[in-house]
C-alpha atoms as a PDB file:
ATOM      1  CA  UNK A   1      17.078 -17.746-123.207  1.00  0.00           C
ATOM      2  CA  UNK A   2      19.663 -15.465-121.411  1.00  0.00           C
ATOM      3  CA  UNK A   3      21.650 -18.748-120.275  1.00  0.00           C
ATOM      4  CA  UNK A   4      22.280 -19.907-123.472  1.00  0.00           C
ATOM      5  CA  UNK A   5      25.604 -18.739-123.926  1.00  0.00           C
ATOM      6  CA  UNK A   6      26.297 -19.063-120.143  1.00  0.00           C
ATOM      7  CA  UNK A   7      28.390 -21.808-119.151  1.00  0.00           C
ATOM      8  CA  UNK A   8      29.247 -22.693-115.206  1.00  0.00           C
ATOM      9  CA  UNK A   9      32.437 -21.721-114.001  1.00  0.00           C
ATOM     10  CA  UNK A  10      33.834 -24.473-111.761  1.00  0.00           C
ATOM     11  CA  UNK A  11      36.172 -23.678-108.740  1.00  0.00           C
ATOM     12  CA  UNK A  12      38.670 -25.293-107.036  1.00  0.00           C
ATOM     13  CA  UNK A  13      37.077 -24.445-103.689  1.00  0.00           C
ATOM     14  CA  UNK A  14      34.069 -26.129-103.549  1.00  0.00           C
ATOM     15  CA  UNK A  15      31.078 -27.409-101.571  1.00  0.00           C
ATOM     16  CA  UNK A  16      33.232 -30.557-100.571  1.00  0.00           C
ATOM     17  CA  UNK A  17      36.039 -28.544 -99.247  1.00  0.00           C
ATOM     18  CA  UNK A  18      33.810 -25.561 -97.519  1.00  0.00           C
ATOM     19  CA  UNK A  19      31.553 -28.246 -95.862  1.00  0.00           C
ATOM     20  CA  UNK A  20      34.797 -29.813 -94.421  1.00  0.00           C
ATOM     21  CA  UNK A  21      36.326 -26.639 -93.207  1.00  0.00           C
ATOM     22  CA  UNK A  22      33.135 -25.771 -91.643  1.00  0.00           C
ATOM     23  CA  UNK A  23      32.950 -29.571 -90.566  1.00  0.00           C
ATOM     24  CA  UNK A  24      29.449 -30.406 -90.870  1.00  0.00           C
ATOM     25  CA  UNK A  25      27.321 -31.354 -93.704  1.00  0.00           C
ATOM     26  CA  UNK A  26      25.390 -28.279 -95.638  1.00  0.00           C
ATOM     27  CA  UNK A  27      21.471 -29.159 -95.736  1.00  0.00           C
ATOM     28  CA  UNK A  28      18.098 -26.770 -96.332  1.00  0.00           C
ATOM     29  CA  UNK A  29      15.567 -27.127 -93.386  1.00  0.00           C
ATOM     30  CA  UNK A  30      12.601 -25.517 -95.134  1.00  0.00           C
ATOM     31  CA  UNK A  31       9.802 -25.325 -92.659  1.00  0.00           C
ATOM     32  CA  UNK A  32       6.209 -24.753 -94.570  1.00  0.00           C
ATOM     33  CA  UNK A  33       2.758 -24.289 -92.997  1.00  0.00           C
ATOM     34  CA  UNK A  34       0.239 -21.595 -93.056  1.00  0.00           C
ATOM     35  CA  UNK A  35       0.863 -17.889 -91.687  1.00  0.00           C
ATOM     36  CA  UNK A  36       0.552 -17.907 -88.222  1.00  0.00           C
ATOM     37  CA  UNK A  37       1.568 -21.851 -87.611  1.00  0.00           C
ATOM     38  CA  UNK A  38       4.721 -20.779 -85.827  1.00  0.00           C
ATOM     39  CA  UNK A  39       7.258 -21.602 -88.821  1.00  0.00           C
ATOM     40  CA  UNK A  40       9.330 -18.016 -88.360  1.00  0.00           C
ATOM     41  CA  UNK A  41       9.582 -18.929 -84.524  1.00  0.00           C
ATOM     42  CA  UNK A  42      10.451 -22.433 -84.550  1.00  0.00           C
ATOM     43  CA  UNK A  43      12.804 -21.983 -87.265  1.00  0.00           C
ATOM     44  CA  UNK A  44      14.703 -18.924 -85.038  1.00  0.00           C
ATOM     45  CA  UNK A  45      14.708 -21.072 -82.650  1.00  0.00           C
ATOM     46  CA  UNK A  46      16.140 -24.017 -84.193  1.00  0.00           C
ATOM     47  CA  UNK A  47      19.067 -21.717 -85.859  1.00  0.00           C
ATOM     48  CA  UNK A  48      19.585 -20.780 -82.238  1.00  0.00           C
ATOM     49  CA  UNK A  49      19.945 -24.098 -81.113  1.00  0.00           C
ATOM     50  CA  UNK A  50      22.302 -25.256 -84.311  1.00  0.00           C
ATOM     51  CA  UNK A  51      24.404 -21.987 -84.101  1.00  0.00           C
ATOM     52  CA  UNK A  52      24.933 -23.130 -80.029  1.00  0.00           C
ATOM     53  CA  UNK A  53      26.330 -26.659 -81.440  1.00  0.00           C
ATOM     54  CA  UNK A  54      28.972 -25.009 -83.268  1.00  0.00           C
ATOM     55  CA  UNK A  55      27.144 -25.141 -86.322  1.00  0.00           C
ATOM     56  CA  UNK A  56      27.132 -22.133 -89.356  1.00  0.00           C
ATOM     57  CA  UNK A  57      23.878 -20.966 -90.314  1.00  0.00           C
ATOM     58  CA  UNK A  58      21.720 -18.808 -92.263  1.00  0.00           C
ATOM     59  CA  UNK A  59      18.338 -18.236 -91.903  1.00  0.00           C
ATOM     60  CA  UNK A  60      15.739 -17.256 -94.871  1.00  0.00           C
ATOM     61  CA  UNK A  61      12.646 -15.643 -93.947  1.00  0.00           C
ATOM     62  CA  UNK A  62       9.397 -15.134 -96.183  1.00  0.00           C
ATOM     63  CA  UNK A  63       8.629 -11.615 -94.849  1.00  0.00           C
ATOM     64  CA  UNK A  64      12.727 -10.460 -94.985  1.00  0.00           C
ATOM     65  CA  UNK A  65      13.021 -11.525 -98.275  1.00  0.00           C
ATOM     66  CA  UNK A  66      10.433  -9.526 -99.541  1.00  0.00           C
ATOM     67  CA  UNK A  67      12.068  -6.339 -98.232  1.00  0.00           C
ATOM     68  CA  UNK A  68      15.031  -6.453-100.914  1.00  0.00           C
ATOM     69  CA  UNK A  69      15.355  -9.964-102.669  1.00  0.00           C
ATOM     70  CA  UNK A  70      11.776 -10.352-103.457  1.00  0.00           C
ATOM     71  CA  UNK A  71      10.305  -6.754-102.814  1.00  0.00           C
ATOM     72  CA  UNK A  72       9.090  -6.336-106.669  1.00  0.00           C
ATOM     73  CA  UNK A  73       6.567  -9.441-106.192  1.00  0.00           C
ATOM     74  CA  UNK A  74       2.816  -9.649-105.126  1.00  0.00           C
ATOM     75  CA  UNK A  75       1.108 -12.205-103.685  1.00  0.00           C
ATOM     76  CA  UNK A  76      -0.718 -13.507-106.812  1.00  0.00           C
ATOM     77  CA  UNK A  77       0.205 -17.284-107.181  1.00  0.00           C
ATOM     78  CA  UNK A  78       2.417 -16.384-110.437  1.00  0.00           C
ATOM     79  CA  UNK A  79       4.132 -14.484-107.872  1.00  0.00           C
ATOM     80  CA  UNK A  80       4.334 -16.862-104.640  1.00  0.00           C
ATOM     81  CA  UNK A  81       5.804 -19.158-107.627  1.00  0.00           C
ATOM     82  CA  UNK A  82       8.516 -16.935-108.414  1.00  0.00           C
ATOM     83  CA  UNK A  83       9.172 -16.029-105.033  1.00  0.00           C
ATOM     84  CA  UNK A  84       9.718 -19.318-104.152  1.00  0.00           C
ATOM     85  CA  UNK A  85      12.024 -19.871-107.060  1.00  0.00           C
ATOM     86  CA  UNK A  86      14.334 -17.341-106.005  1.00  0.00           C
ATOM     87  CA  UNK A  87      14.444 -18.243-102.703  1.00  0.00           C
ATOM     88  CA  UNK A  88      15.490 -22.256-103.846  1.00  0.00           C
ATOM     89  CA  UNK A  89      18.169 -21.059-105.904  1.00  0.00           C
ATOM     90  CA  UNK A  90      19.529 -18.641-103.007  1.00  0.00           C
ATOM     91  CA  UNK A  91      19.398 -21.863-100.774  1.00  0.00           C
ATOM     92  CA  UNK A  92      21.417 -23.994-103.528  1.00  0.00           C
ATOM     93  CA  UNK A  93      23.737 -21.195-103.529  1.00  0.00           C
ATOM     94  CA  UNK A  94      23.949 -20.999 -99.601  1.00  0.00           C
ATOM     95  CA  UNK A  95      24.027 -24.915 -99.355  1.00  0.00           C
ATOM     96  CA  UNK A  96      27.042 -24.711-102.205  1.00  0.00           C
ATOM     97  CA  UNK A  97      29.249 -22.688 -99.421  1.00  0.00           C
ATOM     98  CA  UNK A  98      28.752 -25.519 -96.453  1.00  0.00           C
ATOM     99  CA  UNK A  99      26.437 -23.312 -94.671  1.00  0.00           C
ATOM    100  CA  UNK A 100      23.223 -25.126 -93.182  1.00  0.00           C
ATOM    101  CA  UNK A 101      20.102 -23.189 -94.374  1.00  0.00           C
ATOM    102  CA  UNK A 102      16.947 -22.610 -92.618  1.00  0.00           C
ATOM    103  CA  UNK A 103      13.772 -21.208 -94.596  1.00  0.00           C
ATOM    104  CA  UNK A 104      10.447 -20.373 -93.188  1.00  0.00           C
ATOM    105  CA  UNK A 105       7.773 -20.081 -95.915  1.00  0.00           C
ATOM    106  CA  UNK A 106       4.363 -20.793 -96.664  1.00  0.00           C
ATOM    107  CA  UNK A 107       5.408 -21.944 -99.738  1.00  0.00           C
ATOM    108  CA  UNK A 108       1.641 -23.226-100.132  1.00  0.00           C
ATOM    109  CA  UNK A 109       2.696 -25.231-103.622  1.00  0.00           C
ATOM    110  CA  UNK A 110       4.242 -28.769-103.633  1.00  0.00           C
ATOM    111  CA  UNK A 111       5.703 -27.975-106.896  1.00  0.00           C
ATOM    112  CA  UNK A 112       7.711 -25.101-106.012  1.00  0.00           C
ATOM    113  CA  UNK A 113       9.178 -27.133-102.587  1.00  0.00           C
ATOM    114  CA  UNK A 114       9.792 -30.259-104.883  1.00  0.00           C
ATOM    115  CA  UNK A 115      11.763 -27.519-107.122  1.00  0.00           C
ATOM    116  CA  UNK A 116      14.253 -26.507-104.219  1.00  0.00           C
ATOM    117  CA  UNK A 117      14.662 -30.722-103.684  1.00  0.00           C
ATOM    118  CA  UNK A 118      15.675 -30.763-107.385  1.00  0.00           C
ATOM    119  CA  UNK A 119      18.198 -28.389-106.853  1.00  0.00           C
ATOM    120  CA  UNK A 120      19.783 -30.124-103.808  1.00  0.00           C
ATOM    121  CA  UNK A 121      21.798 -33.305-103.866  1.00  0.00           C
ATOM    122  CA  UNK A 122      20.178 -36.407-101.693  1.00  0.00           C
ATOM    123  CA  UNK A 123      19.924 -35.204 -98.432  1.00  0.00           C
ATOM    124  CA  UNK A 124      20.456 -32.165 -98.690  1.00  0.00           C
ATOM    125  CA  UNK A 125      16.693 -30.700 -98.892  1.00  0.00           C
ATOM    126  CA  UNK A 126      14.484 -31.772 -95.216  1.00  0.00           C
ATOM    127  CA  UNK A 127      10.878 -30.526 -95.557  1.00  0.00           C
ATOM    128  CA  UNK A 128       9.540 -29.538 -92.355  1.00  0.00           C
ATOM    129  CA  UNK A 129       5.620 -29.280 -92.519  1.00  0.00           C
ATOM    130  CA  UNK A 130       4.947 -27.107 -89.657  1.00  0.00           C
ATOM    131  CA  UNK A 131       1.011 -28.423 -88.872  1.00  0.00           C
ATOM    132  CA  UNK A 132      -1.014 -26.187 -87.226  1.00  0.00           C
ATOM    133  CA  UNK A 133      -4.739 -26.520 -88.103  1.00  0.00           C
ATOM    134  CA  UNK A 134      -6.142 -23.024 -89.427  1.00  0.00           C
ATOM    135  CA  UNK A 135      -8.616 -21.964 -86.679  1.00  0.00           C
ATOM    136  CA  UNK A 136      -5.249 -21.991 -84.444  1.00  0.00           C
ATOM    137  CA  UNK A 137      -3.675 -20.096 -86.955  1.00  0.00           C
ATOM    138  CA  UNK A 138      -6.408 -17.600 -87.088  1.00  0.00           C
ATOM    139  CA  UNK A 139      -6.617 -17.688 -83.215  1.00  0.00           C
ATOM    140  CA  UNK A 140      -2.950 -16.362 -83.172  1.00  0.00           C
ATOM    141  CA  UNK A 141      -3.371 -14.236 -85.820  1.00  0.00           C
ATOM    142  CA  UNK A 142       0.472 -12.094 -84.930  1.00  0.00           C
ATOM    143  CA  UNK A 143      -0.023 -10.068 -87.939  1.00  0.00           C
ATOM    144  CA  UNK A 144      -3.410  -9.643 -88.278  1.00  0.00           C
ATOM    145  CA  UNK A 145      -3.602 -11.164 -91.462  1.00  0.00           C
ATOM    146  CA  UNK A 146      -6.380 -13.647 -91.512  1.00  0.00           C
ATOM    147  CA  UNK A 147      -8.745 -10.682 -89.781  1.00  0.00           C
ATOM    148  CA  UNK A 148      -7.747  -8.441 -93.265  1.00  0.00           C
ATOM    149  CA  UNK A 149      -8.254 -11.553 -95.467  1.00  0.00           C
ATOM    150  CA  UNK A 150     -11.744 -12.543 -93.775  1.00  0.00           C
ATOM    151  CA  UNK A 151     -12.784  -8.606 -94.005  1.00  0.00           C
ATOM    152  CA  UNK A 152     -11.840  -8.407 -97.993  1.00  0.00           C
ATOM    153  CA  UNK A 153      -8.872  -6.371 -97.458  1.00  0.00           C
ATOM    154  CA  UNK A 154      -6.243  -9.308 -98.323  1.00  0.00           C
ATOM    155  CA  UNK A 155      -7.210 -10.749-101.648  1.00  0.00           C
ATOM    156  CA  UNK A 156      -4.999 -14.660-102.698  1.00  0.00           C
ATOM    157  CA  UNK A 157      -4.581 -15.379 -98.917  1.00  0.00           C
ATOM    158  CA  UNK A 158      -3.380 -18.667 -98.482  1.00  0.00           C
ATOM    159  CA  UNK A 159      -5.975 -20.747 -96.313  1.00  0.00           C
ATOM    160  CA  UNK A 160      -8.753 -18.462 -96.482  1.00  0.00           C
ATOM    161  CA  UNK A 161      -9.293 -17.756-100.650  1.00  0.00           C
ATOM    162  CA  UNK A 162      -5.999 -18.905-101.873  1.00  0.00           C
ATOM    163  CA  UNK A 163      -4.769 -23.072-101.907  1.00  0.00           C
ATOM    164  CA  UNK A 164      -2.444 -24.550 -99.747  1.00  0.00           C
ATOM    165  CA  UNK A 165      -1.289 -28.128-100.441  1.00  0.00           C
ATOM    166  CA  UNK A 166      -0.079 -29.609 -97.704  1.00  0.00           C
ATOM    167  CA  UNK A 167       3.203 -31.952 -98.463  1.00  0.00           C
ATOM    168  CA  UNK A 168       2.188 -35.769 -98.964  1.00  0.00           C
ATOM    169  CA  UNK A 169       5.360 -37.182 -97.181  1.00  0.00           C
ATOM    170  CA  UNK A 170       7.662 -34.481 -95.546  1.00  0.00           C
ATOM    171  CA  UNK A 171      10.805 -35.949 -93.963  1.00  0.00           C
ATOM    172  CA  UNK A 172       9.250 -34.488 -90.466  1.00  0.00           C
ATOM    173  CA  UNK A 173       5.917 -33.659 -89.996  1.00  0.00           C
ATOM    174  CA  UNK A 174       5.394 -31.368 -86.521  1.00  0.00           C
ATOM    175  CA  UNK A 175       2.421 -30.559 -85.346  1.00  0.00           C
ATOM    176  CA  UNK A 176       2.170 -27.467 -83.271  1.00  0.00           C
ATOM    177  CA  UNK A 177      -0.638 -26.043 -81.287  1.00  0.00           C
ATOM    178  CA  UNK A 178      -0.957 -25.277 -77.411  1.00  0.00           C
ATOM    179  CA  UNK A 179       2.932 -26.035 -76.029  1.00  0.00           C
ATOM    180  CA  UNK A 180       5.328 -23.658 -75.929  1.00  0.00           C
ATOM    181  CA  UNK A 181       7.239 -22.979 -79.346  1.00  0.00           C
ATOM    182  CA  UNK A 182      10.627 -23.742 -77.276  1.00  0.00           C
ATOM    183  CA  UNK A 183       9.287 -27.199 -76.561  1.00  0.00           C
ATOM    184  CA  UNK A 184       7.985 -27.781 -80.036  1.00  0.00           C
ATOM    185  CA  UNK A 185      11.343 -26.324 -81.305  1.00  0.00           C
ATOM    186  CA  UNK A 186      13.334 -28.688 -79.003  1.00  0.00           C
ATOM    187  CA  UNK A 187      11.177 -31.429 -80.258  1.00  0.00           C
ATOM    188  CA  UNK A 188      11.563 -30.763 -83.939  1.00  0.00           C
ATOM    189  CA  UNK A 189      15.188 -30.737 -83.163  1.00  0.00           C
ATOM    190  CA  UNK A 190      15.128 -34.249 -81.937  1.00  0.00           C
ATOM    191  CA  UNK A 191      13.481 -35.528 -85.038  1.00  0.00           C
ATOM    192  CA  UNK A 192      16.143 -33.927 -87.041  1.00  0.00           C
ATOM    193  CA  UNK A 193      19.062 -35.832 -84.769  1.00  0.00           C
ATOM    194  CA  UNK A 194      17.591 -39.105 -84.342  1.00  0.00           C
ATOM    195  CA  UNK A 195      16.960 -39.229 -88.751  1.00  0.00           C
ATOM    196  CA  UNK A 196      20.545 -37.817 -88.440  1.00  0.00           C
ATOM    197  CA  UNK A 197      20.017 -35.223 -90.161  1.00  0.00           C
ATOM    198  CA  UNK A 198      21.623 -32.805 -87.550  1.00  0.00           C
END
C-alpha cells in the first residue's frame, strides 16, 4: 500500500489548541435521508443558525462535492462507497482544525456513516437521520430525480432501485414532512442543545 512508508507528522498546533482558540468544541453533524427529504435545506439552515451563535463552520454538500472533490465518481454503490469515504476523511480533517462540520448526504449505507464515526473521537460524529417517508420525497421531487429514476433514465437510485438503510439508532432522529423547513430546522437545533451537543 502507498501508506506504508508514510508516517503522521504531528504538530504542535493541534485540534486541542484550534478548538480553544475558536472556543467551541469541533463535531460532524452528518444529516442522511433520501434525495428530496430536505437534508441540503435543513442543514443550510442549521449552519446559518450556528454561524449566528458565533460559531465556525463548514458545510459539505453531496451535490458540491461532486463538482471537484468527487467529480470522477458515478453513482454505482462501489462509487457512493468511495464517495462517502472521501467525504469522512475531509470531515476528520475539518474536525482536526476546530471547525464544526455539517454534511448533507444520502449516504444510503450504515457502513460507510459508521466509517466517518470511526474516524472521529467520542462525540465528535452526531448522525442526523433526516426522515421523510419516500412518497413525500417523490412529491417534492426539487430535482426531478425520482421522475428520471421511475422513467428508466436514472439507473442505482437510492429508494426507487438502489438500497437505503436507514440508521438503527442515530443520536437524533427528525422527521420532516408538511412544516416549514425553518421550523423543522429550529427544531433539530433544539435536539442538538438540549443532548448538548451545540
Amino acid at each position: 500500500m502507498a501508506t506504508d512508508n508514510v508516517v503522521w507528522h504531528k504538530h504542535e498546533v493541534n485540534k486541542v489548541t484550534r478548538s480553544e482558540k475558536l472556543n467551541q468544541r469541533p463535531r460532524v453533524f452528518w444529516l442522511t435521508g433520501l434525495s428530496g427529504s430536505g437534508k441540503s435545506t435543513l442543514a443550510n439552515l442549521l449552519e446559518k443558525k450556528l454561524h449566528e451563535k458565533q460559531k465556525h463552520t463548514y458545510l459539505l454538500d453531496g451535490d458540491n462535492v461532486r463538482h471537484g472533490l468527487c467529480g470522477d465518481l458515478g453513482f454505482s454503490d462501489k462509487d457512493r462507497v468511495e464517495n462517502i469515504r472521501r467525504i469522512s476523511e475531509v470531515a476528520k480533517l475539518f474536525v482536526d482544525s476546530g471547525t464544526i462540520v455539517l454534511t448533507a448526504f444520502i449516504s444510503p449505507f450504515k457502513a460507510d456513516r459508521d466509517y466517518c464515526r470511526s474516524l472521529l473521537e467520542g462525540t465528535e460524529f452526531v448522525e442526523v437521520f433526516v426522515d421523510t417517508p419516500l412518497e413525500v420525497c417523490e412529491q417534492r421531487d426539487p430535482k426531478g430525480l425520482y421522475k428520471k429514476a421511475r422513467s428508466g433514465e436514472i439507473k442505482d437510485f437510492t429508494g426507487i432501485d438502489s438500497t437505503y438503510e436507514a440508521p438503527d439508532s442515530p443520536e437524533v432522529h427528525l422527521t420532516y414532512q408538511e412544516e416549514p423547513a425553518e421550523q423543522t430546522a429550529e427544531r433539530l437545533y433544539t435536539l442538538l442543545h438540549e443532548k448538548g451537543l451545540v
